[in-house]
Protein backbone atom coordinates (compact mmCIF):
# COMPACT_ATOMS: atom_id res chain seq x y z
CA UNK A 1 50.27 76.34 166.59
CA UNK A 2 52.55 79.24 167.55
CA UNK A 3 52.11 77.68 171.40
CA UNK A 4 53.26 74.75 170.30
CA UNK A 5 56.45 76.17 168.16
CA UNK A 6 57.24 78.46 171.23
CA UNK A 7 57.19 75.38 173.86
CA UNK A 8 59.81 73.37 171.62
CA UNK A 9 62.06 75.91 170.72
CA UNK A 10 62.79 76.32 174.95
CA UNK A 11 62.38 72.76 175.62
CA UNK A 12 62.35 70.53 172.95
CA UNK A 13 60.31 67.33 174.32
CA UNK A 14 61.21 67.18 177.43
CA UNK A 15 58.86 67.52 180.07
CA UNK A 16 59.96 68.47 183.91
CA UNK A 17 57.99 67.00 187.52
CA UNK A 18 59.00 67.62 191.15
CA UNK A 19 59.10 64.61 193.64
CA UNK A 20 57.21 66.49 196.03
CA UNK A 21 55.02 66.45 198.97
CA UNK A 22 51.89 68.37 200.46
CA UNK A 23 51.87 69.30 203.96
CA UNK A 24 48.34 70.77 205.15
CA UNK A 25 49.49 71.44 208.33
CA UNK A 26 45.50 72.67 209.33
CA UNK A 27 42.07 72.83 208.19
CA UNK A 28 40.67 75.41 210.33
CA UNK A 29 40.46 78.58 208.55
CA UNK A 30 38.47 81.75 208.82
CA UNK A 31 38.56 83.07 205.50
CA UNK A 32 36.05 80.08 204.47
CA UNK A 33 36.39 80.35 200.81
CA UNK A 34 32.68 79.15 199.10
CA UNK A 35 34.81 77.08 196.46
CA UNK A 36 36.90 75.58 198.73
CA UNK A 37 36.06 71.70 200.56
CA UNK A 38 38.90 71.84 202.68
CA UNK A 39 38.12 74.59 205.27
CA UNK A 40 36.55 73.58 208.75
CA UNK A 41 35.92 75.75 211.55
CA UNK A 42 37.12 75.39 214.90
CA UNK A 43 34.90 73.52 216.96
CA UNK A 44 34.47 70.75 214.36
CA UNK A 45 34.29 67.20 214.66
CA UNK A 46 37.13 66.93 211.87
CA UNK A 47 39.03 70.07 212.28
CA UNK A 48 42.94 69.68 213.04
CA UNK A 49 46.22 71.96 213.60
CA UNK A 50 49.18 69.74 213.51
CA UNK A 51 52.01 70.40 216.06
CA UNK A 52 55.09 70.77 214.61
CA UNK A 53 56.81 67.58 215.86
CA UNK A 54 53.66 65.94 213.91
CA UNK A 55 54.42 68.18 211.12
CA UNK A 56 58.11 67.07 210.53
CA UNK A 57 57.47 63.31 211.53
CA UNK A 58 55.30 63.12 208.66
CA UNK A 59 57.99 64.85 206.03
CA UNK A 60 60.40 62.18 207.42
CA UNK A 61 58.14 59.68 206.67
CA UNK A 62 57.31 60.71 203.06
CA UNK A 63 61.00 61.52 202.40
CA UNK A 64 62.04 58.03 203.87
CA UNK A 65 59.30 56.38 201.52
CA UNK A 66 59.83 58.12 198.24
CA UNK A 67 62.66 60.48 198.09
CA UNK A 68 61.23 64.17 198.43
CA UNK A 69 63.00 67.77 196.77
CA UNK A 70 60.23 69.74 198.10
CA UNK A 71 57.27 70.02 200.59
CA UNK A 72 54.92 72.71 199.74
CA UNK A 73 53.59 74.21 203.39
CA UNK A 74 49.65 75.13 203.16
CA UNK A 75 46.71 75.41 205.18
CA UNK A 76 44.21 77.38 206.84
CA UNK A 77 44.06 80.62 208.41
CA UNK A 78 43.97 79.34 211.67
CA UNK A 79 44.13 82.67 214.11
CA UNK A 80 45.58 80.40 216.75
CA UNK A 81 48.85 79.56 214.56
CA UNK A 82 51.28 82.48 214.16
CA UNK A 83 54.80 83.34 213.06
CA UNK A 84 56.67 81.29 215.40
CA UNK A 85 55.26 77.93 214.47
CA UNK A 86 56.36 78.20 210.80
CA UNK A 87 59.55 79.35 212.11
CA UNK A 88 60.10 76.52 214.63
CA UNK A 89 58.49 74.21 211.16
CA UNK A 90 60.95 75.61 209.10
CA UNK A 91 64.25 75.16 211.02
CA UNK A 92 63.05 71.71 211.90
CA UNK A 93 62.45 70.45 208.06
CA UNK A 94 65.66 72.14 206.79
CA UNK A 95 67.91 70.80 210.26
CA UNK A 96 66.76 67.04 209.73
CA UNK A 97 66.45 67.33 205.70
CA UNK A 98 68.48 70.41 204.25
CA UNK A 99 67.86 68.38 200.87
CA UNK A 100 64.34 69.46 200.71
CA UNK A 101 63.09 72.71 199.70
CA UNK A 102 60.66 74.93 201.46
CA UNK A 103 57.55 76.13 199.14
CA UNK A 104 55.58 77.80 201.37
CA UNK A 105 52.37 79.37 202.75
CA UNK A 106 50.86 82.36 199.83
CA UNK A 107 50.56 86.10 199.87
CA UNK A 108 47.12 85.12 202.05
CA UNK A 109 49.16 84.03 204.72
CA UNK A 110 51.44 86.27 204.84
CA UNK A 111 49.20 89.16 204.98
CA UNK A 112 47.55 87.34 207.63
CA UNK A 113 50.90 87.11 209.79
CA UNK A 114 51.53 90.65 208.89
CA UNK A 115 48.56 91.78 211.14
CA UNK A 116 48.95 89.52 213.34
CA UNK A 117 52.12 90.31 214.46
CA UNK A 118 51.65 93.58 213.74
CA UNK A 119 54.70 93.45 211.21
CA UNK A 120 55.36 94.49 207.22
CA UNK A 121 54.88 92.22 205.48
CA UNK A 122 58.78 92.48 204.30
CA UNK A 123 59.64 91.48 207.56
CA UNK A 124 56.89 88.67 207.92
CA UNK A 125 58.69 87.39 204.25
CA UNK A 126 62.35 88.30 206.12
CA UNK A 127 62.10 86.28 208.80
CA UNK A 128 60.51 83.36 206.92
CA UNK A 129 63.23 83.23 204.69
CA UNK A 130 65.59 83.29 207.19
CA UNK A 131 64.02 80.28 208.73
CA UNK A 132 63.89 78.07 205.86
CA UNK A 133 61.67 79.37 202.95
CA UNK A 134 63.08 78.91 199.72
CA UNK A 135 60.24 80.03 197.42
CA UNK A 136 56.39 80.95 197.60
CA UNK A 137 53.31 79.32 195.89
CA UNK A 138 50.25 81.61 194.28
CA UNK A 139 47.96 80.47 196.67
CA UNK A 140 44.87 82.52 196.83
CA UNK A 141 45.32 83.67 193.48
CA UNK A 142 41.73 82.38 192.12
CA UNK A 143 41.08 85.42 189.42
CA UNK A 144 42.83 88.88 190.29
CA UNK A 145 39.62 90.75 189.39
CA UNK A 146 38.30 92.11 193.09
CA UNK A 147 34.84 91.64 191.49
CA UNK A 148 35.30 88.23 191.03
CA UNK A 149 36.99 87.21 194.05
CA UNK A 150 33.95 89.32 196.43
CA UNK A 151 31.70 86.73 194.69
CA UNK A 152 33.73 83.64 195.69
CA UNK A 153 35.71 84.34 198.84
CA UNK A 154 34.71 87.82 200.52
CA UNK A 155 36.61 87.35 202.96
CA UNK A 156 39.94 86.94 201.08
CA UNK A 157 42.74 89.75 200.06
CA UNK A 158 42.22 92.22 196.95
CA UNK A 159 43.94 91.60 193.48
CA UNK A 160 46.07 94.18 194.55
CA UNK A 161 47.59 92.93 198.13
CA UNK A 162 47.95 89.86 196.36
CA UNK A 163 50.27 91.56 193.71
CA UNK A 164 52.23 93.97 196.16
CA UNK A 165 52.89 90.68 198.24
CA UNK A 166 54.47 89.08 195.53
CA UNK A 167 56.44 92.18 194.47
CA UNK A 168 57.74 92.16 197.91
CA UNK A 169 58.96 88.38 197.79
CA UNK A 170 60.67 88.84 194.63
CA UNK A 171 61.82 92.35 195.73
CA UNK A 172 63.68 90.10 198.54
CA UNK A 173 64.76 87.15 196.35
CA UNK A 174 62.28 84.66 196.53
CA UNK A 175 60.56 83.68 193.70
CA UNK A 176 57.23 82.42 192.99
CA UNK A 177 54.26 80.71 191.34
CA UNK A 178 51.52 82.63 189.75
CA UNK A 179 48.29 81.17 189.86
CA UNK A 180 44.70 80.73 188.26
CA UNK A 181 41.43 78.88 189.06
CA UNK A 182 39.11 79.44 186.10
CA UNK A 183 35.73 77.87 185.51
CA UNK A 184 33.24 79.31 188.51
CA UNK A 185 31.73 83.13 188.11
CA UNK A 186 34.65 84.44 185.94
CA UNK A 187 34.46 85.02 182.07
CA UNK A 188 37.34 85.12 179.14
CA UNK A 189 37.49 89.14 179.67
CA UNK A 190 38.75 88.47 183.59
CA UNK A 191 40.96 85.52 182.58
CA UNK A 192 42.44 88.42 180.05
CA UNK A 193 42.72 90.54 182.97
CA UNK A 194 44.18 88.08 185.43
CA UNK A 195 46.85 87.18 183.19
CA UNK A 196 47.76 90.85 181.72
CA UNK A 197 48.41 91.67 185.64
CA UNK A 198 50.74 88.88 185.75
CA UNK A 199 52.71 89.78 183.14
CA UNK A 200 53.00 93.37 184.23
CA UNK A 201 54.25 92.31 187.41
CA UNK A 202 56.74 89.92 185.90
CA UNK A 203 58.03 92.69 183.64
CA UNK A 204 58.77 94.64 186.48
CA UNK A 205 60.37 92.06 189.00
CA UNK A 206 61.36 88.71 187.14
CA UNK A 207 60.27 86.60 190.03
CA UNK A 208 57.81 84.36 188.73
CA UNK A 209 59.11 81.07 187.83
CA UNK A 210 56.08 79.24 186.92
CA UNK A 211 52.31 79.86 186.03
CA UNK A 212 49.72 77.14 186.94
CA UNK A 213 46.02 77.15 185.95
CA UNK A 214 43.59 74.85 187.45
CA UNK A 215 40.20 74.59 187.09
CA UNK A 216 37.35 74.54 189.99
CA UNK A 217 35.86 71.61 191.02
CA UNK A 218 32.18 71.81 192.45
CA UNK A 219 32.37 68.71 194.52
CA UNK A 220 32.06 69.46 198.43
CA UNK A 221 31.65 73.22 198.47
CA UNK A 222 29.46 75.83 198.86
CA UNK A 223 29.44 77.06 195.51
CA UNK A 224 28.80 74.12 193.93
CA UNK A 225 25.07 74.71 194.93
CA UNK A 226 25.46 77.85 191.81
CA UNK A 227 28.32 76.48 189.43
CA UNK A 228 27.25 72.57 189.16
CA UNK A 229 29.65 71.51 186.43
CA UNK A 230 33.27 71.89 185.84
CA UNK A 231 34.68 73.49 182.78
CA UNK A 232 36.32 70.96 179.79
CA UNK A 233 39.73 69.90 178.95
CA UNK A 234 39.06 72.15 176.36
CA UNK A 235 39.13 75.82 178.61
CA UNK A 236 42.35 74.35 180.03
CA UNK A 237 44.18 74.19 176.65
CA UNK A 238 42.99 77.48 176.02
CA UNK A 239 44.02 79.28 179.03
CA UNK A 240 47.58 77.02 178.76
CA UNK A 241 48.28 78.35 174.95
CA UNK A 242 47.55 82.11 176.28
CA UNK A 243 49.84 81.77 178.98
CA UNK A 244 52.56 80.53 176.77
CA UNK A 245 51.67 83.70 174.12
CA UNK A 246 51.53 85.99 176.68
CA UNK A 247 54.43 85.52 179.29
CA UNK A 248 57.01 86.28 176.68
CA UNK A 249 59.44 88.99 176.10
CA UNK A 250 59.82 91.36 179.25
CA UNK A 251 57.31 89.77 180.41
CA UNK A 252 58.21 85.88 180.06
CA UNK A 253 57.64 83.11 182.88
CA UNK A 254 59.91 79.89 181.88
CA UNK A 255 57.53 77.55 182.88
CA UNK A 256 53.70 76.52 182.31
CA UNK A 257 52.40 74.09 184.54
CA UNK A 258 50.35 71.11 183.54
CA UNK A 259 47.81 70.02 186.94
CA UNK A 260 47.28 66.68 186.83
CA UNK A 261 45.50 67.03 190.17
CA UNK A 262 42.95 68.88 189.23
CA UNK A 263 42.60 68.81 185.70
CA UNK A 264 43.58 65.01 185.02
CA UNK A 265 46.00 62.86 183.86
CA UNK A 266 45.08 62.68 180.24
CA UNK A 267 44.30 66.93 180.15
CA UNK A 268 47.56 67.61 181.65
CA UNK A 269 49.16 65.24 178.50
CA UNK A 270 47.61 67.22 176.40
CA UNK A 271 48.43 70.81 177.74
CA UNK A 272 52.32 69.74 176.97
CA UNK A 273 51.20 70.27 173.12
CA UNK A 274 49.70 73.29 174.06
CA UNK A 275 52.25 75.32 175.43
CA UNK A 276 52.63 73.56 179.16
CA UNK A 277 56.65 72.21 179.82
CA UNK A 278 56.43 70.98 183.26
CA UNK A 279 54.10 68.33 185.02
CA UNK A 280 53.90 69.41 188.57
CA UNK A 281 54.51 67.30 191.16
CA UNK A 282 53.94 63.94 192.72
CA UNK A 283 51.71 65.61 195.57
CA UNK A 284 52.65 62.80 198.29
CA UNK A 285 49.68 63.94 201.32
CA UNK A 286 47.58 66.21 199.55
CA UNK A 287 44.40 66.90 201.44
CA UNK A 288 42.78 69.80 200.08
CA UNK A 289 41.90 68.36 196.23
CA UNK A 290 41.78 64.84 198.16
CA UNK A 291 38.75 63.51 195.91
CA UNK A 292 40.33 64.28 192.32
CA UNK A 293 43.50 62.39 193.59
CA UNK A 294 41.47 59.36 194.68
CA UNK A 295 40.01 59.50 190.97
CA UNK A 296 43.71 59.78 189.83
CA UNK A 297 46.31 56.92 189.26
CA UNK A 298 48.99 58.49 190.37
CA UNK A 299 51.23 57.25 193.76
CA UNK A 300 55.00 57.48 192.50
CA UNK A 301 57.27 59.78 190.29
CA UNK A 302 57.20 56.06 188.42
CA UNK A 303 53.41 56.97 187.60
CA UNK A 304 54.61 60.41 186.62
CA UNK A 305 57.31 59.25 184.19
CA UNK A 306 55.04 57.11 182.11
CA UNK A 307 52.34 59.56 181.77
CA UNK A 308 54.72 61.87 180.14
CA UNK A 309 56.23 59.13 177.90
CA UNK A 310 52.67 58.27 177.25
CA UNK A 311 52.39 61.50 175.89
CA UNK A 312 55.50 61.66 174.10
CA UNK A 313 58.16 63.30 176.32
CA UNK A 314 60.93 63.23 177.73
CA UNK A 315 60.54 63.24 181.50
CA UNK A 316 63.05 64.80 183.59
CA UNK A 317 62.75 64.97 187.28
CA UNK A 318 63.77 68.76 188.67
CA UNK A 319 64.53 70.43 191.87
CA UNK A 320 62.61 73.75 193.41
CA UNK A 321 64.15 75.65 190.74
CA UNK A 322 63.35 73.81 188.13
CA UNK A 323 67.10 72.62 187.38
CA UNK A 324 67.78 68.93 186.89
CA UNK A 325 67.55 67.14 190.08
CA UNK A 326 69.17 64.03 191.16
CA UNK A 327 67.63 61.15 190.51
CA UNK A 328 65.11 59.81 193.25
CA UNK A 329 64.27 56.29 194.94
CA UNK A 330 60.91 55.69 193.23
């Protein structure tokens, strides 16, 4: 399979994870995506915003525990939070752990801040990076077909803001994830689509480092009530071979994430024959997919390493940048 052949002639078998952390710093959010089981709105029993003391204590913690390289920042759009806090977050994490990098908030939040503040959203990305960020996640993603994304989350930025904001980012330096949640309203034509505006972008800027596709879970949302079943292992591999095909050339991505998370242990093991090179993450604190990690047996880069021998790699832990990292505690 020319996936395959194109997957071992960059990396041969090894296969690359992050010791990482999630940090959902709140729940509250206004944008109150119908596929999502995370959002709550303020008022609610269970809704939260942590202060950034909180925020930091738990890093510490985690990074104390297991040995952390990175802490991806996400949450809500909680109107009450605004540039400052991430600012104040930032500074905090990098003056108490400069070893850990900053993967942070999505084009969603920082068009979000942009209005907010009444800022570009240059400056919004300026002043983050100035504070701490390193790089920025494709949250909010989903499909880049506006058709599609009315349907699941009308209240969420265009294909095209989504695109410009990541132009900007790697217009300034700071490079990104590209995203994809397949397997709700969409079809093969607007996974086609989705991907083709990827790769236009990336010919154009270089910034992406990775691509990640993940599929959507009905569990605990609203549109679970229309989609009732999630799509195979067998979509996945598909979508993870067309990735690999199509980010080449001008165009080409290094890396093709495998999601554990949310596709499971034994998909992501398979993806690495299908084009995927890196694992993803240990995810230490992840509360939005919390249900699929409860079904997953996964608590320590340890678990990590000997699902990728148990596929037949090489594992090799990495940093933010997807270099070698030193090695961890465990």
């Amino acid at each position: 399979m020319e996936a395959w052949r194109l997957r071992t002639k960059l990396y041969g078998r090894t296969a690359t994870y992050i010791s990482s952390m999630v940090l959902n710093y709140t729940n509250i959010c206004v944008v109150e995506c119908d596929f999502c089981p995370f959002w709550r709105a303020r008022g609610d029993g269970d809704a939260y915003a942590l202060a950034v003391g909180d925020a930091v204590k738990r890093v510490l913690a985690v990074d104390a525990e297991h040995g952390l390289s990175q802490v991806l920042i996400q949450g809500g759009i909680n109107p009450e939070i605004g540039i400052e806090y991430f600012e104040e977050l930032f500074r905090a994490i990098k003056a108490k752990a400069p070893h850990i990098a900053i993967h942070a908030l999505s084009p969603l939040e920082v068009d979000y801040l942009s209005r907010r503040e009444r800022m570009t959203w240059r400056e919004v990305l300026e002043r983050l990076r100035e504070a701490g960020m390193d790089s920025m996640p494709g949250g909010g993603g989903e499909i880049l077909v506006d058709r599609v994304r009315k349907e699941i989350s009308p209240k969420k930025i265009g294909a095209e803001v989504w695109l410009r904001i990541m132009e900007e980012a790697h217009g300034l330096g700071i490079p990104t994830s590209a995203t994809m949640m397949y397997g709700h309203v969409e079809g093969p034509e607007d996974w086609a689509e989705h991907i083709r505006k990827i790769a236009e972008l990336q010919r154009k800027t270089h910034g992406f480092l990775a691509f990640i596709a993940w599929n959507y879970e009905p569990e605990g949302n609203r549109l679970g009530a229309k989609v009732r079943y999630p799509r195979t292992s067998a979509t996945l591999l598909r979508i993870v071979a067309a990735a690999r095909l199509a980010f080449t050339g001008e165009s080409f991505i290094p890396h093709i994430q495998s999601s554990w998370l949310t596709n499971g242990p034994e998909s992501a093991e398979l993806a690495m024959y299908f084009g995927a090179d890196d694992f993803g993450g240990t995810l230490y604190e992840e509360k939005v997919l919390e249900g699929q990690r409860r079904r997953s047996p996964i608590a320590t880069r340890k678990d990590v390493e000997e699902l990728i021998r148990r596929a037949g790699f090489q594992p090799v832990e990495r940093d933010n940048w997807y270099r070698p990292a030193r090695p961890g505690r465990g």
